[in-house]
PDB file of N, CA and C in Angstrom:
ATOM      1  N   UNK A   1      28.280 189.410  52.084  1.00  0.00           N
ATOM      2  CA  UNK A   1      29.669 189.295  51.721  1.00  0.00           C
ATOM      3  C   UNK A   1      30.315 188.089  52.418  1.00  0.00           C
ATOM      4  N   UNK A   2      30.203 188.132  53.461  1.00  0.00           N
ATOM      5  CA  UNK A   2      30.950 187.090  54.417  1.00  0.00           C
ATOM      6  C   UNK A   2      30.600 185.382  54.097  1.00  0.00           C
ATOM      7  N   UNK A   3      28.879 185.304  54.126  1.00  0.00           N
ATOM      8  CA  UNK A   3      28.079 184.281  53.528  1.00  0.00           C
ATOM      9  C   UNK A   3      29.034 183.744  51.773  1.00  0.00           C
ATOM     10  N   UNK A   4      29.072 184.579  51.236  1.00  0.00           N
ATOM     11  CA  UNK A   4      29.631 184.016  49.808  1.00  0.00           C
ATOM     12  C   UNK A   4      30.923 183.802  49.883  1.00  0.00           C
ATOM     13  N   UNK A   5      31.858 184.550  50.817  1.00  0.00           N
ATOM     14  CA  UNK A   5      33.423 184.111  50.710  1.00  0.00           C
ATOM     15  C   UNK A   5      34.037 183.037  51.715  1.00  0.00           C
ATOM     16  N   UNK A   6      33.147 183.491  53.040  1.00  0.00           N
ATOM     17  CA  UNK A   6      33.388 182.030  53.850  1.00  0.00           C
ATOM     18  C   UNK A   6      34.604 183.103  55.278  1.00  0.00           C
ATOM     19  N   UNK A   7      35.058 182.354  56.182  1.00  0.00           N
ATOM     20  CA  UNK A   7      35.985 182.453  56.609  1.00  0.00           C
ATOM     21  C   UNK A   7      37.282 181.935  55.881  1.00  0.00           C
ATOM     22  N   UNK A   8      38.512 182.407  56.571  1.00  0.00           N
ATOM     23  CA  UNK A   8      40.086 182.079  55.679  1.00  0.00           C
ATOM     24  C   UNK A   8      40.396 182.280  54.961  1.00  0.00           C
ATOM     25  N   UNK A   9      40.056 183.912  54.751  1.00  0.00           N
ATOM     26  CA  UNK A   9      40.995 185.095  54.121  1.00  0.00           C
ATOM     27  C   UNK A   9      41.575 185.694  54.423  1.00  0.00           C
ATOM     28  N   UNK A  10      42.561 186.364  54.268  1.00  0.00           N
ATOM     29  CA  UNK A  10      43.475 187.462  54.383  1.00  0.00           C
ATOM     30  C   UNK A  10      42.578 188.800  54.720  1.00  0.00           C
ATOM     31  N   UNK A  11      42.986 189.540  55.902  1.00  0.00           N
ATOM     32  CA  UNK A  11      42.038 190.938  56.245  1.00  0.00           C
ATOM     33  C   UNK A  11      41.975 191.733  55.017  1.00  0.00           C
ATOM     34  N   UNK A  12      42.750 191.520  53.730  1.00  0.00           N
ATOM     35  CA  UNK A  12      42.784 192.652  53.279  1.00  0.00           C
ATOM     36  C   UNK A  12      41.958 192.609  51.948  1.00  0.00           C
ATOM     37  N   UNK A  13      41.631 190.891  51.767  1.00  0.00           N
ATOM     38  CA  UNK A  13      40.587 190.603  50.917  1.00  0.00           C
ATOM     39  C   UNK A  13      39.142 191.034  51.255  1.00  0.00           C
ATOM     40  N   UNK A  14      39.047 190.777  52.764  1.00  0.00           N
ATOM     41  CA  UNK A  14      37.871 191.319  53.286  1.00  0.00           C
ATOM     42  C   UNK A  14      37.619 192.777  53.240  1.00  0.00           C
ATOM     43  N   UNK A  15      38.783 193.631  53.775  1.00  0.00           N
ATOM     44  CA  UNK A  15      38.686 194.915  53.513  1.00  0.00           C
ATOM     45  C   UNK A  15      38.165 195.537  51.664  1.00  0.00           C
ATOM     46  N   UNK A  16      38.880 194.649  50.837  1.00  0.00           N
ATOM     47  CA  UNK A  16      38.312 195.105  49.769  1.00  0.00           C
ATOM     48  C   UNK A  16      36.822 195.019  49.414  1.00  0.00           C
ATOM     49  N   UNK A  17      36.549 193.847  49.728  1.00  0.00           N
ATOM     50  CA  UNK A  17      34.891 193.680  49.751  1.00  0.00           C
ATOM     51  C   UNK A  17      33.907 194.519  50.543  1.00  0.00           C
ATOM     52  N   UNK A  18      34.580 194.591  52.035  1.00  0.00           N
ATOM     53  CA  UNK A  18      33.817 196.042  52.365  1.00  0.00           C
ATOM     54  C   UNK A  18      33.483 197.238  51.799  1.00  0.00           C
ATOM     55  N   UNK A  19      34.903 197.662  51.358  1.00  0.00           N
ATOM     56  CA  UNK A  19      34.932 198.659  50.445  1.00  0.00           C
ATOM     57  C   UNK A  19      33.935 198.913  49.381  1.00  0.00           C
ATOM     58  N   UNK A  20      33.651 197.729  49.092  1.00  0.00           N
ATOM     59  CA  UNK A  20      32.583 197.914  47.551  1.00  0.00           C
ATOM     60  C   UNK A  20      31.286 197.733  48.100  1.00  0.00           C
ATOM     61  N   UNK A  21      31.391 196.944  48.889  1.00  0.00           N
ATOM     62  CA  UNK A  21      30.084 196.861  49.743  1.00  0.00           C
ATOM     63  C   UNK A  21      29.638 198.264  50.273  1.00  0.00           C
ATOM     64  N   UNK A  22      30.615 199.245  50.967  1.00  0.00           N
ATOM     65  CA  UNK A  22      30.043 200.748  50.979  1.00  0.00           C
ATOM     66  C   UNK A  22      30.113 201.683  49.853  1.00  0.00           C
ATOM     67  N   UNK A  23      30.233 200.858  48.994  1.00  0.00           N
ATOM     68  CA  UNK A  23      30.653 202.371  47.449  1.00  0.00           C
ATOM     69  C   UNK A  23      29.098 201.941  47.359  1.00  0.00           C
ATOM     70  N   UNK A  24      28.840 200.102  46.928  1.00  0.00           N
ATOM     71  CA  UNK A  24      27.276 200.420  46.312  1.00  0.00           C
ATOM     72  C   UNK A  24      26.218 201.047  46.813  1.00  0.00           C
ATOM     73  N   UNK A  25      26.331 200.805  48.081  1.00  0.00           N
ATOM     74  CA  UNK A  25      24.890 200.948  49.106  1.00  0.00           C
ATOM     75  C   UNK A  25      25.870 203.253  49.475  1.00  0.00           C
ATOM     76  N   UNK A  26      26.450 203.397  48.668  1.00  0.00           N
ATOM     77  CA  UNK A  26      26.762 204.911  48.646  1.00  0.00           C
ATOM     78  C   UNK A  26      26.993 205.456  49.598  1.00  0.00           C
ATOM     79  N   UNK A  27      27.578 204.898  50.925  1.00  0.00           N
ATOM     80  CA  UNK A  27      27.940 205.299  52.698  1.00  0.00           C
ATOM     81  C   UNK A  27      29.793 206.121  51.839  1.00  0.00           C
ATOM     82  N   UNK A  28      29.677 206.814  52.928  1.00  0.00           N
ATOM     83  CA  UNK A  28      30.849 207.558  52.230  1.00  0.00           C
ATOM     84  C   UNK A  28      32.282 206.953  53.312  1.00  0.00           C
ATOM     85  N   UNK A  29      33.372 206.759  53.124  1.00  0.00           N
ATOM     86  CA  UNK A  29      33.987 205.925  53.755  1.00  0.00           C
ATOM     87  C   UNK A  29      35.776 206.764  53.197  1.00  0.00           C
ATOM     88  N   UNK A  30      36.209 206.616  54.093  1.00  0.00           N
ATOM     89  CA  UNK A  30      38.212 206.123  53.995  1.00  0.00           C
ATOM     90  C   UNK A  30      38.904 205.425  54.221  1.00  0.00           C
ATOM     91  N   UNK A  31      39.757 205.105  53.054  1.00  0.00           N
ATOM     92  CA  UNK A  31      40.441 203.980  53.585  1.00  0.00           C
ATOM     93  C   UNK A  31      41.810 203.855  53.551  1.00  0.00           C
ATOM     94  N   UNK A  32      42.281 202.814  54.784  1.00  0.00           N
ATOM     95  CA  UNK A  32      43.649 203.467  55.348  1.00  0.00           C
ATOM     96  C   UNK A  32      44.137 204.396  55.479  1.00  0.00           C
ATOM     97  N   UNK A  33      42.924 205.072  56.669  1.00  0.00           N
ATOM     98  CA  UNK A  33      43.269 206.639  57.037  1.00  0.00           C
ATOM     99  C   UNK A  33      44.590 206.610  57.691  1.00  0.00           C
ATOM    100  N   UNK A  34      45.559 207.543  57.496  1.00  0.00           N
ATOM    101  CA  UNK A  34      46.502 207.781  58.508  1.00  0.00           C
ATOM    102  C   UNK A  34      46.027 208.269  60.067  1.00  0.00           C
ATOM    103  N   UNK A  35      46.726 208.141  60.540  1.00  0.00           N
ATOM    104  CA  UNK A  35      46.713 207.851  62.760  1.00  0.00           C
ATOM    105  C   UNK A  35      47.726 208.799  63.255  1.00  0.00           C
ATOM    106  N   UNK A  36      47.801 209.723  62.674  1.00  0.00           N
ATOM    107  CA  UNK A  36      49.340 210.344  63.465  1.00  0.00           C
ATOM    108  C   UNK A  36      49.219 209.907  65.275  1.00  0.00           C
ATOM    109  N   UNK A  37      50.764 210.035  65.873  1.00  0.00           N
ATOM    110  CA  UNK A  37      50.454 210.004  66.909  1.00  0.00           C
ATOM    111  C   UNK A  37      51.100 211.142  67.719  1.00  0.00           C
ATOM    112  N   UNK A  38      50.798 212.145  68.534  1.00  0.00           N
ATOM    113  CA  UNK A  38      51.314 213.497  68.908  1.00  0.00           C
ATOM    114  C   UNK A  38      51.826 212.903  70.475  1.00  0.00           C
ATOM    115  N   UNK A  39      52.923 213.365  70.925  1.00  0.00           N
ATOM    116  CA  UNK A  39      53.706 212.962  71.837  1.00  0.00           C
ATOM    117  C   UNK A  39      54.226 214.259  72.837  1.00  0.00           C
ATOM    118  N   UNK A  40      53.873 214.415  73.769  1.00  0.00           N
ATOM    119  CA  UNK A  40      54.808 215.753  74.184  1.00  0.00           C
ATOM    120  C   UNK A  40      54.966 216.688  73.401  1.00  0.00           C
ATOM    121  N   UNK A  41      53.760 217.378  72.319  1.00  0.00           N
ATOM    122  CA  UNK A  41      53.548 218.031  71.293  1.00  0.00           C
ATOM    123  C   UNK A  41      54.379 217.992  69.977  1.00  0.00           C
ATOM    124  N   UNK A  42      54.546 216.835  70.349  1.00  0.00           N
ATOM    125  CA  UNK A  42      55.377 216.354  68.948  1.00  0.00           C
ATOM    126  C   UNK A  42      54.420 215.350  67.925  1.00  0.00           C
ATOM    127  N   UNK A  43      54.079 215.648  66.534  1.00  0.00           N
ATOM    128  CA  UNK A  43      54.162 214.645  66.240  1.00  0.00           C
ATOM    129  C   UNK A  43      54.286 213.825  64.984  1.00  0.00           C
ATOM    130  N   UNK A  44      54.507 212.938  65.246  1.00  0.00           N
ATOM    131  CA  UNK A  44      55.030 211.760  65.346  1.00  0.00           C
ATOM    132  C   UNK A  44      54.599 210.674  64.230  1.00  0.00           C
ATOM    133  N   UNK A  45      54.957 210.774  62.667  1.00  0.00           N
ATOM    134  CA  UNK A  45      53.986 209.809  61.943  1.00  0.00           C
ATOM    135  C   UNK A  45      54.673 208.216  62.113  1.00  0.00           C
ATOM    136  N   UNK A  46      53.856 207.558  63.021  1.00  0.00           N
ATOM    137  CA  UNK A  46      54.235 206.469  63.272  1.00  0.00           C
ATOM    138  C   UNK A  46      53.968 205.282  62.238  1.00  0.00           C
ATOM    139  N   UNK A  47      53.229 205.372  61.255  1.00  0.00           N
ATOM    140  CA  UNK A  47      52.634 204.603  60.034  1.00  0.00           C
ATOM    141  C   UNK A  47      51.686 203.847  60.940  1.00  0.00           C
ATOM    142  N   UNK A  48      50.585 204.332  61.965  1.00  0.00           N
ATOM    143  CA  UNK A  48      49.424 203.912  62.175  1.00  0.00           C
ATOM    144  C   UNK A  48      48.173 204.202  60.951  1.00  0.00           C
ATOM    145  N   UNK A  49      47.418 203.121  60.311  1.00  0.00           N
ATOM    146  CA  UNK A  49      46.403 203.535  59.350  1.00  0.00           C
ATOM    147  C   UNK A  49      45.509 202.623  60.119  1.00  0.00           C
ATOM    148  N   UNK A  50      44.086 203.762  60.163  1.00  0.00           N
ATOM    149  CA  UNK A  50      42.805 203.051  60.542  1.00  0.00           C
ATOM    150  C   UNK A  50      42.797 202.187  59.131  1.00  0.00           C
ATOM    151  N   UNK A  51      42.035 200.919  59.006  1.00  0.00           N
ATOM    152  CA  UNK A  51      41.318 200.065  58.039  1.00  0.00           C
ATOM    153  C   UNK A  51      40.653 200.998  57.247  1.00  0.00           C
ATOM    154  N   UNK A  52      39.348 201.424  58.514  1.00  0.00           N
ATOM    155  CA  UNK A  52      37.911 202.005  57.421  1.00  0.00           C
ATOM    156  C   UNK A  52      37.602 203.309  58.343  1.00  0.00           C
ATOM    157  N   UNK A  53      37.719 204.390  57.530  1.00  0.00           N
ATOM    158  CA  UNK A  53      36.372 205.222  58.295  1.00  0.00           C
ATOM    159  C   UNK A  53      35.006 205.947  58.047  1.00  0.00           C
ATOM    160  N   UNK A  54      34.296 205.238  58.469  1.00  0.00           N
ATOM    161  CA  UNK A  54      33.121 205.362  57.776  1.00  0.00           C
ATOM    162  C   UNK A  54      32.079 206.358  58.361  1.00  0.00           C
ATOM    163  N   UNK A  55      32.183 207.516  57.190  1.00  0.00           N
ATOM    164  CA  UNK A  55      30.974 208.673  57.329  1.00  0.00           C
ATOM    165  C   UNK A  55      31.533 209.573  58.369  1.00  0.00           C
ATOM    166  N   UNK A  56      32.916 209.519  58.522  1.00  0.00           N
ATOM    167  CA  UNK A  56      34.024 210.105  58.762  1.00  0.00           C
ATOM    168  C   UNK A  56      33.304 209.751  61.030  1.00  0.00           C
ATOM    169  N   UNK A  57      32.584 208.940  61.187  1.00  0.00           N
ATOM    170  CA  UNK A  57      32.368 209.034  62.446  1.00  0.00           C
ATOM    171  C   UNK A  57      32.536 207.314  62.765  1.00  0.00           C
ATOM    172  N   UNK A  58      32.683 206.465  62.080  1.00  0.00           N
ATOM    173  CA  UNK A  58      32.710 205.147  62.784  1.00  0.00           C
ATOM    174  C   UNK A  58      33.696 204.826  62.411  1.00  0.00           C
ATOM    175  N   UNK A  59      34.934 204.402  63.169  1.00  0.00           N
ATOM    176  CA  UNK A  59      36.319 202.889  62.956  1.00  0.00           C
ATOM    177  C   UNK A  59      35.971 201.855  62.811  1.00  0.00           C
ATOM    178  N   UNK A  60      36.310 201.433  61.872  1.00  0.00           N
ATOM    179  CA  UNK A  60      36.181 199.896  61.511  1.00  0.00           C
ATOM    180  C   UNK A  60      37.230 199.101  61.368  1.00  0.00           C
ATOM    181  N   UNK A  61      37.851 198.229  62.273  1.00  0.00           N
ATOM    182  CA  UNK A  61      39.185 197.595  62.183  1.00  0.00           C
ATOM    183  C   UNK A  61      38.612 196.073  62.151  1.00  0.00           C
ATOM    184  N   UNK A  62      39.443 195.690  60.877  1.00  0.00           N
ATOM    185  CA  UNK A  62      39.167 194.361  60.680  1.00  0.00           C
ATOM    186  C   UNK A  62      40.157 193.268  60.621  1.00  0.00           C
ATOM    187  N   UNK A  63      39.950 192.172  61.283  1.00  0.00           N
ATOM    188  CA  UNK A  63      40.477 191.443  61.394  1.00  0.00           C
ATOM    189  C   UNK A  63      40.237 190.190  60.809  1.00  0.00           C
ATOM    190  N   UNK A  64      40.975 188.859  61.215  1.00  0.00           N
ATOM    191  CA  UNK A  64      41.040 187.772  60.437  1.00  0.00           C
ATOM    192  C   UNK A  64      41.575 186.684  60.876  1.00  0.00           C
ATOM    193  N   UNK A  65      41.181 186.758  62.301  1.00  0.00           N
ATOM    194  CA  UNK A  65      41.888 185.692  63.090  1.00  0.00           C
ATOM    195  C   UNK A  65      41.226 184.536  64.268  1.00  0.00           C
ATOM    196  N   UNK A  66      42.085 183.354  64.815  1.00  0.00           N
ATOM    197  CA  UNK A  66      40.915 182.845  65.000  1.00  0.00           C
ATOM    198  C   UNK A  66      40.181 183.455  66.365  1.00  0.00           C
ATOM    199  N   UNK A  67      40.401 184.232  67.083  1.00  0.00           N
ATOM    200  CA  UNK A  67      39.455 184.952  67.840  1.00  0.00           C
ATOM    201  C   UNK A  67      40.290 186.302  68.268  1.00  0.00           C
ATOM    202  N   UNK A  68      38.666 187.456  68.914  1.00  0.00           N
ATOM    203  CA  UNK A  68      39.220 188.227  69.704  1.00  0.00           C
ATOM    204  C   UNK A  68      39.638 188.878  70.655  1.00  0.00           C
ATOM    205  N   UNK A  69      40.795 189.074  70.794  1.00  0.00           N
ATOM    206  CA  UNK A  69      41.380 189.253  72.292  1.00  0.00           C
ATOM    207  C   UNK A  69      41.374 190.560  72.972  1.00  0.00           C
ATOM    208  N   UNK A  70      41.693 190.998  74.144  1.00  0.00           N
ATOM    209  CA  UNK A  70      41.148 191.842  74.509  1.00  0.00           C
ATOM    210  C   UNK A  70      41.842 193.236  74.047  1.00  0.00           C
ATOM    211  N   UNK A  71      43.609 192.568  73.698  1.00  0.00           N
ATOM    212  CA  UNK A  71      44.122 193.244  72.764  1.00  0.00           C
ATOM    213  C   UNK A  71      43.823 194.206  71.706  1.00  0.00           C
ATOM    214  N   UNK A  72      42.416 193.514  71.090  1.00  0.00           N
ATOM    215  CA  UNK A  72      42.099 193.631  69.843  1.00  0.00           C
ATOM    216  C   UNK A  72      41.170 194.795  69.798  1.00  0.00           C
ATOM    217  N   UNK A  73      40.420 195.183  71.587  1.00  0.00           N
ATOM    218  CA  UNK A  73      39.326 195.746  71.934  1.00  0.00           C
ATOM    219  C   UNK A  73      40.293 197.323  72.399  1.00  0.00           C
ATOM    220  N   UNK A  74      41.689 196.927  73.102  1.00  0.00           N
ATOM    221  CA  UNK A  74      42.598 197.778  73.712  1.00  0.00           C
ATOM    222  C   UNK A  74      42.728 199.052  71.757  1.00  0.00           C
ATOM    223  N   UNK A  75      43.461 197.880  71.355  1.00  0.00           N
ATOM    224  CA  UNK A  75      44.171 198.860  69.904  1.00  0.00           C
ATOM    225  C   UNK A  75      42.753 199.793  69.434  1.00  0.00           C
ATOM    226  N   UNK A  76      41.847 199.066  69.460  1.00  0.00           N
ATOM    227  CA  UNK A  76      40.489 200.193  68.899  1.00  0.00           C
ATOM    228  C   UNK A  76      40.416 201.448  69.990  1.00  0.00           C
ATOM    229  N   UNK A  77      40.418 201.231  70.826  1.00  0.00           N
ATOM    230  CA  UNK A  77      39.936 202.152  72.066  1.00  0.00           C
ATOM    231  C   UNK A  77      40.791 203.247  72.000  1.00  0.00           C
ATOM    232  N   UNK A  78      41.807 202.616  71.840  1.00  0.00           N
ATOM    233  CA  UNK A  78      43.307 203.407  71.136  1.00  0.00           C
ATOM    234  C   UNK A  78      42.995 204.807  70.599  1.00  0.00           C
ATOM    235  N   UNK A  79      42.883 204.237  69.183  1.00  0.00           N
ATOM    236  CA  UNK A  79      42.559 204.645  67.854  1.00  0.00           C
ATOM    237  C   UNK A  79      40.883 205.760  67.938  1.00  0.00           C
ATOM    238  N   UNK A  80      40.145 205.347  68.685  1.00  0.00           N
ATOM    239  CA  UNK A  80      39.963 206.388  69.138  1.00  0.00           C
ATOM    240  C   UNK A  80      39.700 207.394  69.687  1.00  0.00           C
ATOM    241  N   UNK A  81      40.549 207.345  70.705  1.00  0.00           N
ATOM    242  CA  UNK A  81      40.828 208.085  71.732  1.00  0.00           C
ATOM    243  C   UNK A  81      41.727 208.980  70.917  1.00  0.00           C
ATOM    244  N   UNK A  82      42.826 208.416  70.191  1.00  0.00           N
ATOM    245  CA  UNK A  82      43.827 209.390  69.382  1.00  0.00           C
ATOM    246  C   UNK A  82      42.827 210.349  68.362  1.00  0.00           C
ATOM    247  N   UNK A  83      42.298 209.889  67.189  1.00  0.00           N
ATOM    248  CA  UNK A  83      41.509 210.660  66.518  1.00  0.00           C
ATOM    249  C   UNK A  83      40.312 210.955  67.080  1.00  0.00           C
ATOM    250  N   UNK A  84      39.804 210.628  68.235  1.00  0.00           N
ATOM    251  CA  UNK A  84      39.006 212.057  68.791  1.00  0.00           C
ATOM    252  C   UNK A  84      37.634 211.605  68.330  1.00  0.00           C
ATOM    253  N   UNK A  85      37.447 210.131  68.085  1.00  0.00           N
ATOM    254  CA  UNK A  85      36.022 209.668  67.693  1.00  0.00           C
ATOM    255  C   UNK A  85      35.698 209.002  69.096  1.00  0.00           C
ATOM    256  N   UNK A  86      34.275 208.518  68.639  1.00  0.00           N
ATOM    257  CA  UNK A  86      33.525 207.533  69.702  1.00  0.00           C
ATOM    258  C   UNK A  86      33.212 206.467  69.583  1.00  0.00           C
ATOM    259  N   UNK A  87      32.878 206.128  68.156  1.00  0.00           N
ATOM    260  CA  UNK A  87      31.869 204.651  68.177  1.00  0.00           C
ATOM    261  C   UNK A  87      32.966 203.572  67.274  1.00  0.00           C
ATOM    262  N   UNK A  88      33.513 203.015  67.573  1.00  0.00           N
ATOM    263  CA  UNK A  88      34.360 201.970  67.038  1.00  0.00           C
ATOM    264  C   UNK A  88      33.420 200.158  66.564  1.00  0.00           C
ATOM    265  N   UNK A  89      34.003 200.393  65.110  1.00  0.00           N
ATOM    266  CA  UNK A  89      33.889 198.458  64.782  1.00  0.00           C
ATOM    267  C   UNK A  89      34.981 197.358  64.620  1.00  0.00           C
ATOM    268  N   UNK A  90      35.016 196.305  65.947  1.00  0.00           N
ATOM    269  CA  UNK A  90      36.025 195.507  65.370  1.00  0.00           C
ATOM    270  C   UNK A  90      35.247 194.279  65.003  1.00  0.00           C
ATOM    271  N   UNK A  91      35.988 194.159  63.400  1.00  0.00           N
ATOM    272  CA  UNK A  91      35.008 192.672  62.843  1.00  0.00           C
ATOM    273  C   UNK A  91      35.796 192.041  62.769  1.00  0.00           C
ATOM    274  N   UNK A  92      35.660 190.736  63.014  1.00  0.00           N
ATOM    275  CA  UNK A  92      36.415 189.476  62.641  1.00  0.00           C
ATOM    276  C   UNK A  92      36.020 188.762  61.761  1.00  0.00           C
ATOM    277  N   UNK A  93      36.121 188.431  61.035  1.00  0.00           N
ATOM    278  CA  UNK A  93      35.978 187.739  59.617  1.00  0.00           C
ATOM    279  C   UNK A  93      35.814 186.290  59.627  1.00  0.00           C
ATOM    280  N   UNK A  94      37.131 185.748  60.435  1.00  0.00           N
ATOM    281  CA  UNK A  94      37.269 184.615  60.574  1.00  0.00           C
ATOM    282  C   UNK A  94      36.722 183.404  61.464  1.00  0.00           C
ATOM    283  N   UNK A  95      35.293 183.757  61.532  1.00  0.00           N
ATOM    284  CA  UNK A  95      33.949 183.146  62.047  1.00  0.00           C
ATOM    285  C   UNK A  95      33.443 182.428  61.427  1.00  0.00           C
ATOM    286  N   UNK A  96      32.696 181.626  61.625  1.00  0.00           N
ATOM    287  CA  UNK A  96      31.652 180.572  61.111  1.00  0.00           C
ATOM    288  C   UNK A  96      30.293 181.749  60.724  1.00  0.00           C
ATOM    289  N   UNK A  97      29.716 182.285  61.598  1.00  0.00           N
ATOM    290  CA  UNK A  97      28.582 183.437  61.394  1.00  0.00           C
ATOM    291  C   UNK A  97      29.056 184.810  61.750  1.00  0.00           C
ATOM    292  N   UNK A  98      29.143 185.574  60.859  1.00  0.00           N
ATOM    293  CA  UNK A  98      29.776 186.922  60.960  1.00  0.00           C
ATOM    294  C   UNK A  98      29.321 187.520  62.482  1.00  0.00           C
ATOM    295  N   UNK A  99      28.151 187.685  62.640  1.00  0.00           N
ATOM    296  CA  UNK A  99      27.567 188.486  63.736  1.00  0.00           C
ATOM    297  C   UNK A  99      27.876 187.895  65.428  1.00  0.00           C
ATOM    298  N   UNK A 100      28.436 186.846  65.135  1.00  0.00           N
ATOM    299  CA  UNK A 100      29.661 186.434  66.146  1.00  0.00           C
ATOM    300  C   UNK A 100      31.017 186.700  66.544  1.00  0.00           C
ATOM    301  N   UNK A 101      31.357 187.760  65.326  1.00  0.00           N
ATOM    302  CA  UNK A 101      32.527 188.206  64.829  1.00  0.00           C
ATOM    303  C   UNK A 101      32.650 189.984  65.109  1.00  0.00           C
ATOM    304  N   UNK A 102      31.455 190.458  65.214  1.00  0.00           N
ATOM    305  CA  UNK A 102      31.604 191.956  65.658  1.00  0.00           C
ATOM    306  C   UNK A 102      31.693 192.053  66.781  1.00  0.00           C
ATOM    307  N   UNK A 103      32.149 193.020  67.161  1.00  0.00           N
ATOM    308  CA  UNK A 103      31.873 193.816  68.612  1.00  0.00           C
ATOM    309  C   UNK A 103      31.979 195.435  68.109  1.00  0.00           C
ATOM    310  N   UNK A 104      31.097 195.535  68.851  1.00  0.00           N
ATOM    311  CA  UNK A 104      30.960 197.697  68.759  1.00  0.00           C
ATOM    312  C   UNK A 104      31.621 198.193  69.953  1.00  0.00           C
ATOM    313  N   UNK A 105      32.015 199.118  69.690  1.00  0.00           N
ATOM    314  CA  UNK A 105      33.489 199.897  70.991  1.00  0.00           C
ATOM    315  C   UNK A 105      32.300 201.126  70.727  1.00  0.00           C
ATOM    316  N   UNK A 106      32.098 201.686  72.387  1.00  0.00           N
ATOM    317  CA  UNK A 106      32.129 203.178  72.543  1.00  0.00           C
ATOM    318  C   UNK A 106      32.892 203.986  73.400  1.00  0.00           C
ATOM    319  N   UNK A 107      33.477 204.804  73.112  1.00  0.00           N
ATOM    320  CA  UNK A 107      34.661 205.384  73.709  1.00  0.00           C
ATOM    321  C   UNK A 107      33.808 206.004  75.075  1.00  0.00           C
ATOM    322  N   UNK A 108      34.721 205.506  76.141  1.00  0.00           N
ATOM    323  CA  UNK A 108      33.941 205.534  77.177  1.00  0.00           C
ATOM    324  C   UNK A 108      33.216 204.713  77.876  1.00  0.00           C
ATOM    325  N   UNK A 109      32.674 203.636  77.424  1.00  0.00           N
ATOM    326  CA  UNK A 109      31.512 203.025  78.070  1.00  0.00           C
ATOM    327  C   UNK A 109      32.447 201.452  78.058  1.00  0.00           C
ATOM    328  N   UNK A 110      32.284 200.934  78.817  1.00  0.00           N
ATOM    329  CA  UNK A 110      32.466 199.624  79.707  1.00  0.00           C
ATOM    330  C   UNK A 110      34.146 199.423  79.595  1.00  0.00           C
ATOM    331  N   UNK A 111      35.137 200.843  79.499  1.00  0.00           N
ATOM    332  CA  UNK A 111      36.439 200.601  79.875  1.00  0.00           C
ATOM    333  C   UNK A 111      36.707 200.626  81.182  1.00  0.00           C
ATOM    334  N   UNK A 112      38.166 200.192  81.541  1.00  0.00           N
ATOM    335  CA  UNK A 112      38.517 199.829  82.589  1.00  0.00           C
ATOM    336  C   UNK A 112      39.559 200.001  82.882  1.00  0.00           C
TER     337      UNK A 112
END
């Protein structure tokens, strides 16, 4: 996918291509899951939506920018810690070679 479109798209062009990219290969996926956020047992629909969730156990937040910050590693860790997952993907798109562009989050392991 990345190879044929290039970098310097919009996240949400990329998100669509993912999308089809997991319908063919048949991975079962959601998209723009809602994030509630519960507060002092309140909660709270803040209009947080994960990107992707895929096989209802991996986050996939995608991005499109020219790099990523640690920001970018914070908001995943976030996300899920709130929904109660472990293994997080943040991709960046906007790379020269995609696989320069991932990083894998596990909830728990090398935070700080």
């Amino acid at each position: 996918m990345h190879r044929a479109l290039g970098p310097g798209l919009l996240e949400s062009a990329y998100e669509e291509c993912l999308c089809r990219e997991l319908t063919l290969r048949q991975l079962p996926f959601e998209r723009q899951w809602p994030l509630p956020l519960v507060y002092k047992g309140l909660r709270l629909d803040c209009g947080y939506r994960l990107d992707l969730v895929v096989d209802n156990a991996i986050i996939v937040e995608i991005k499109a920018v020219e790099s990523l910050q640690p920001i970018h590693d914070a908001q995943l860790l976030t996300y899920l810690r709130l929904g109660g997952w472990q293994v997080g993907l943040l991709i960046n798109f906007n790379v020269p070679v995609l696989k320069q562009g991932i990083r894998r989050l596990v909830l728990g392991l090398g935070e700080k």
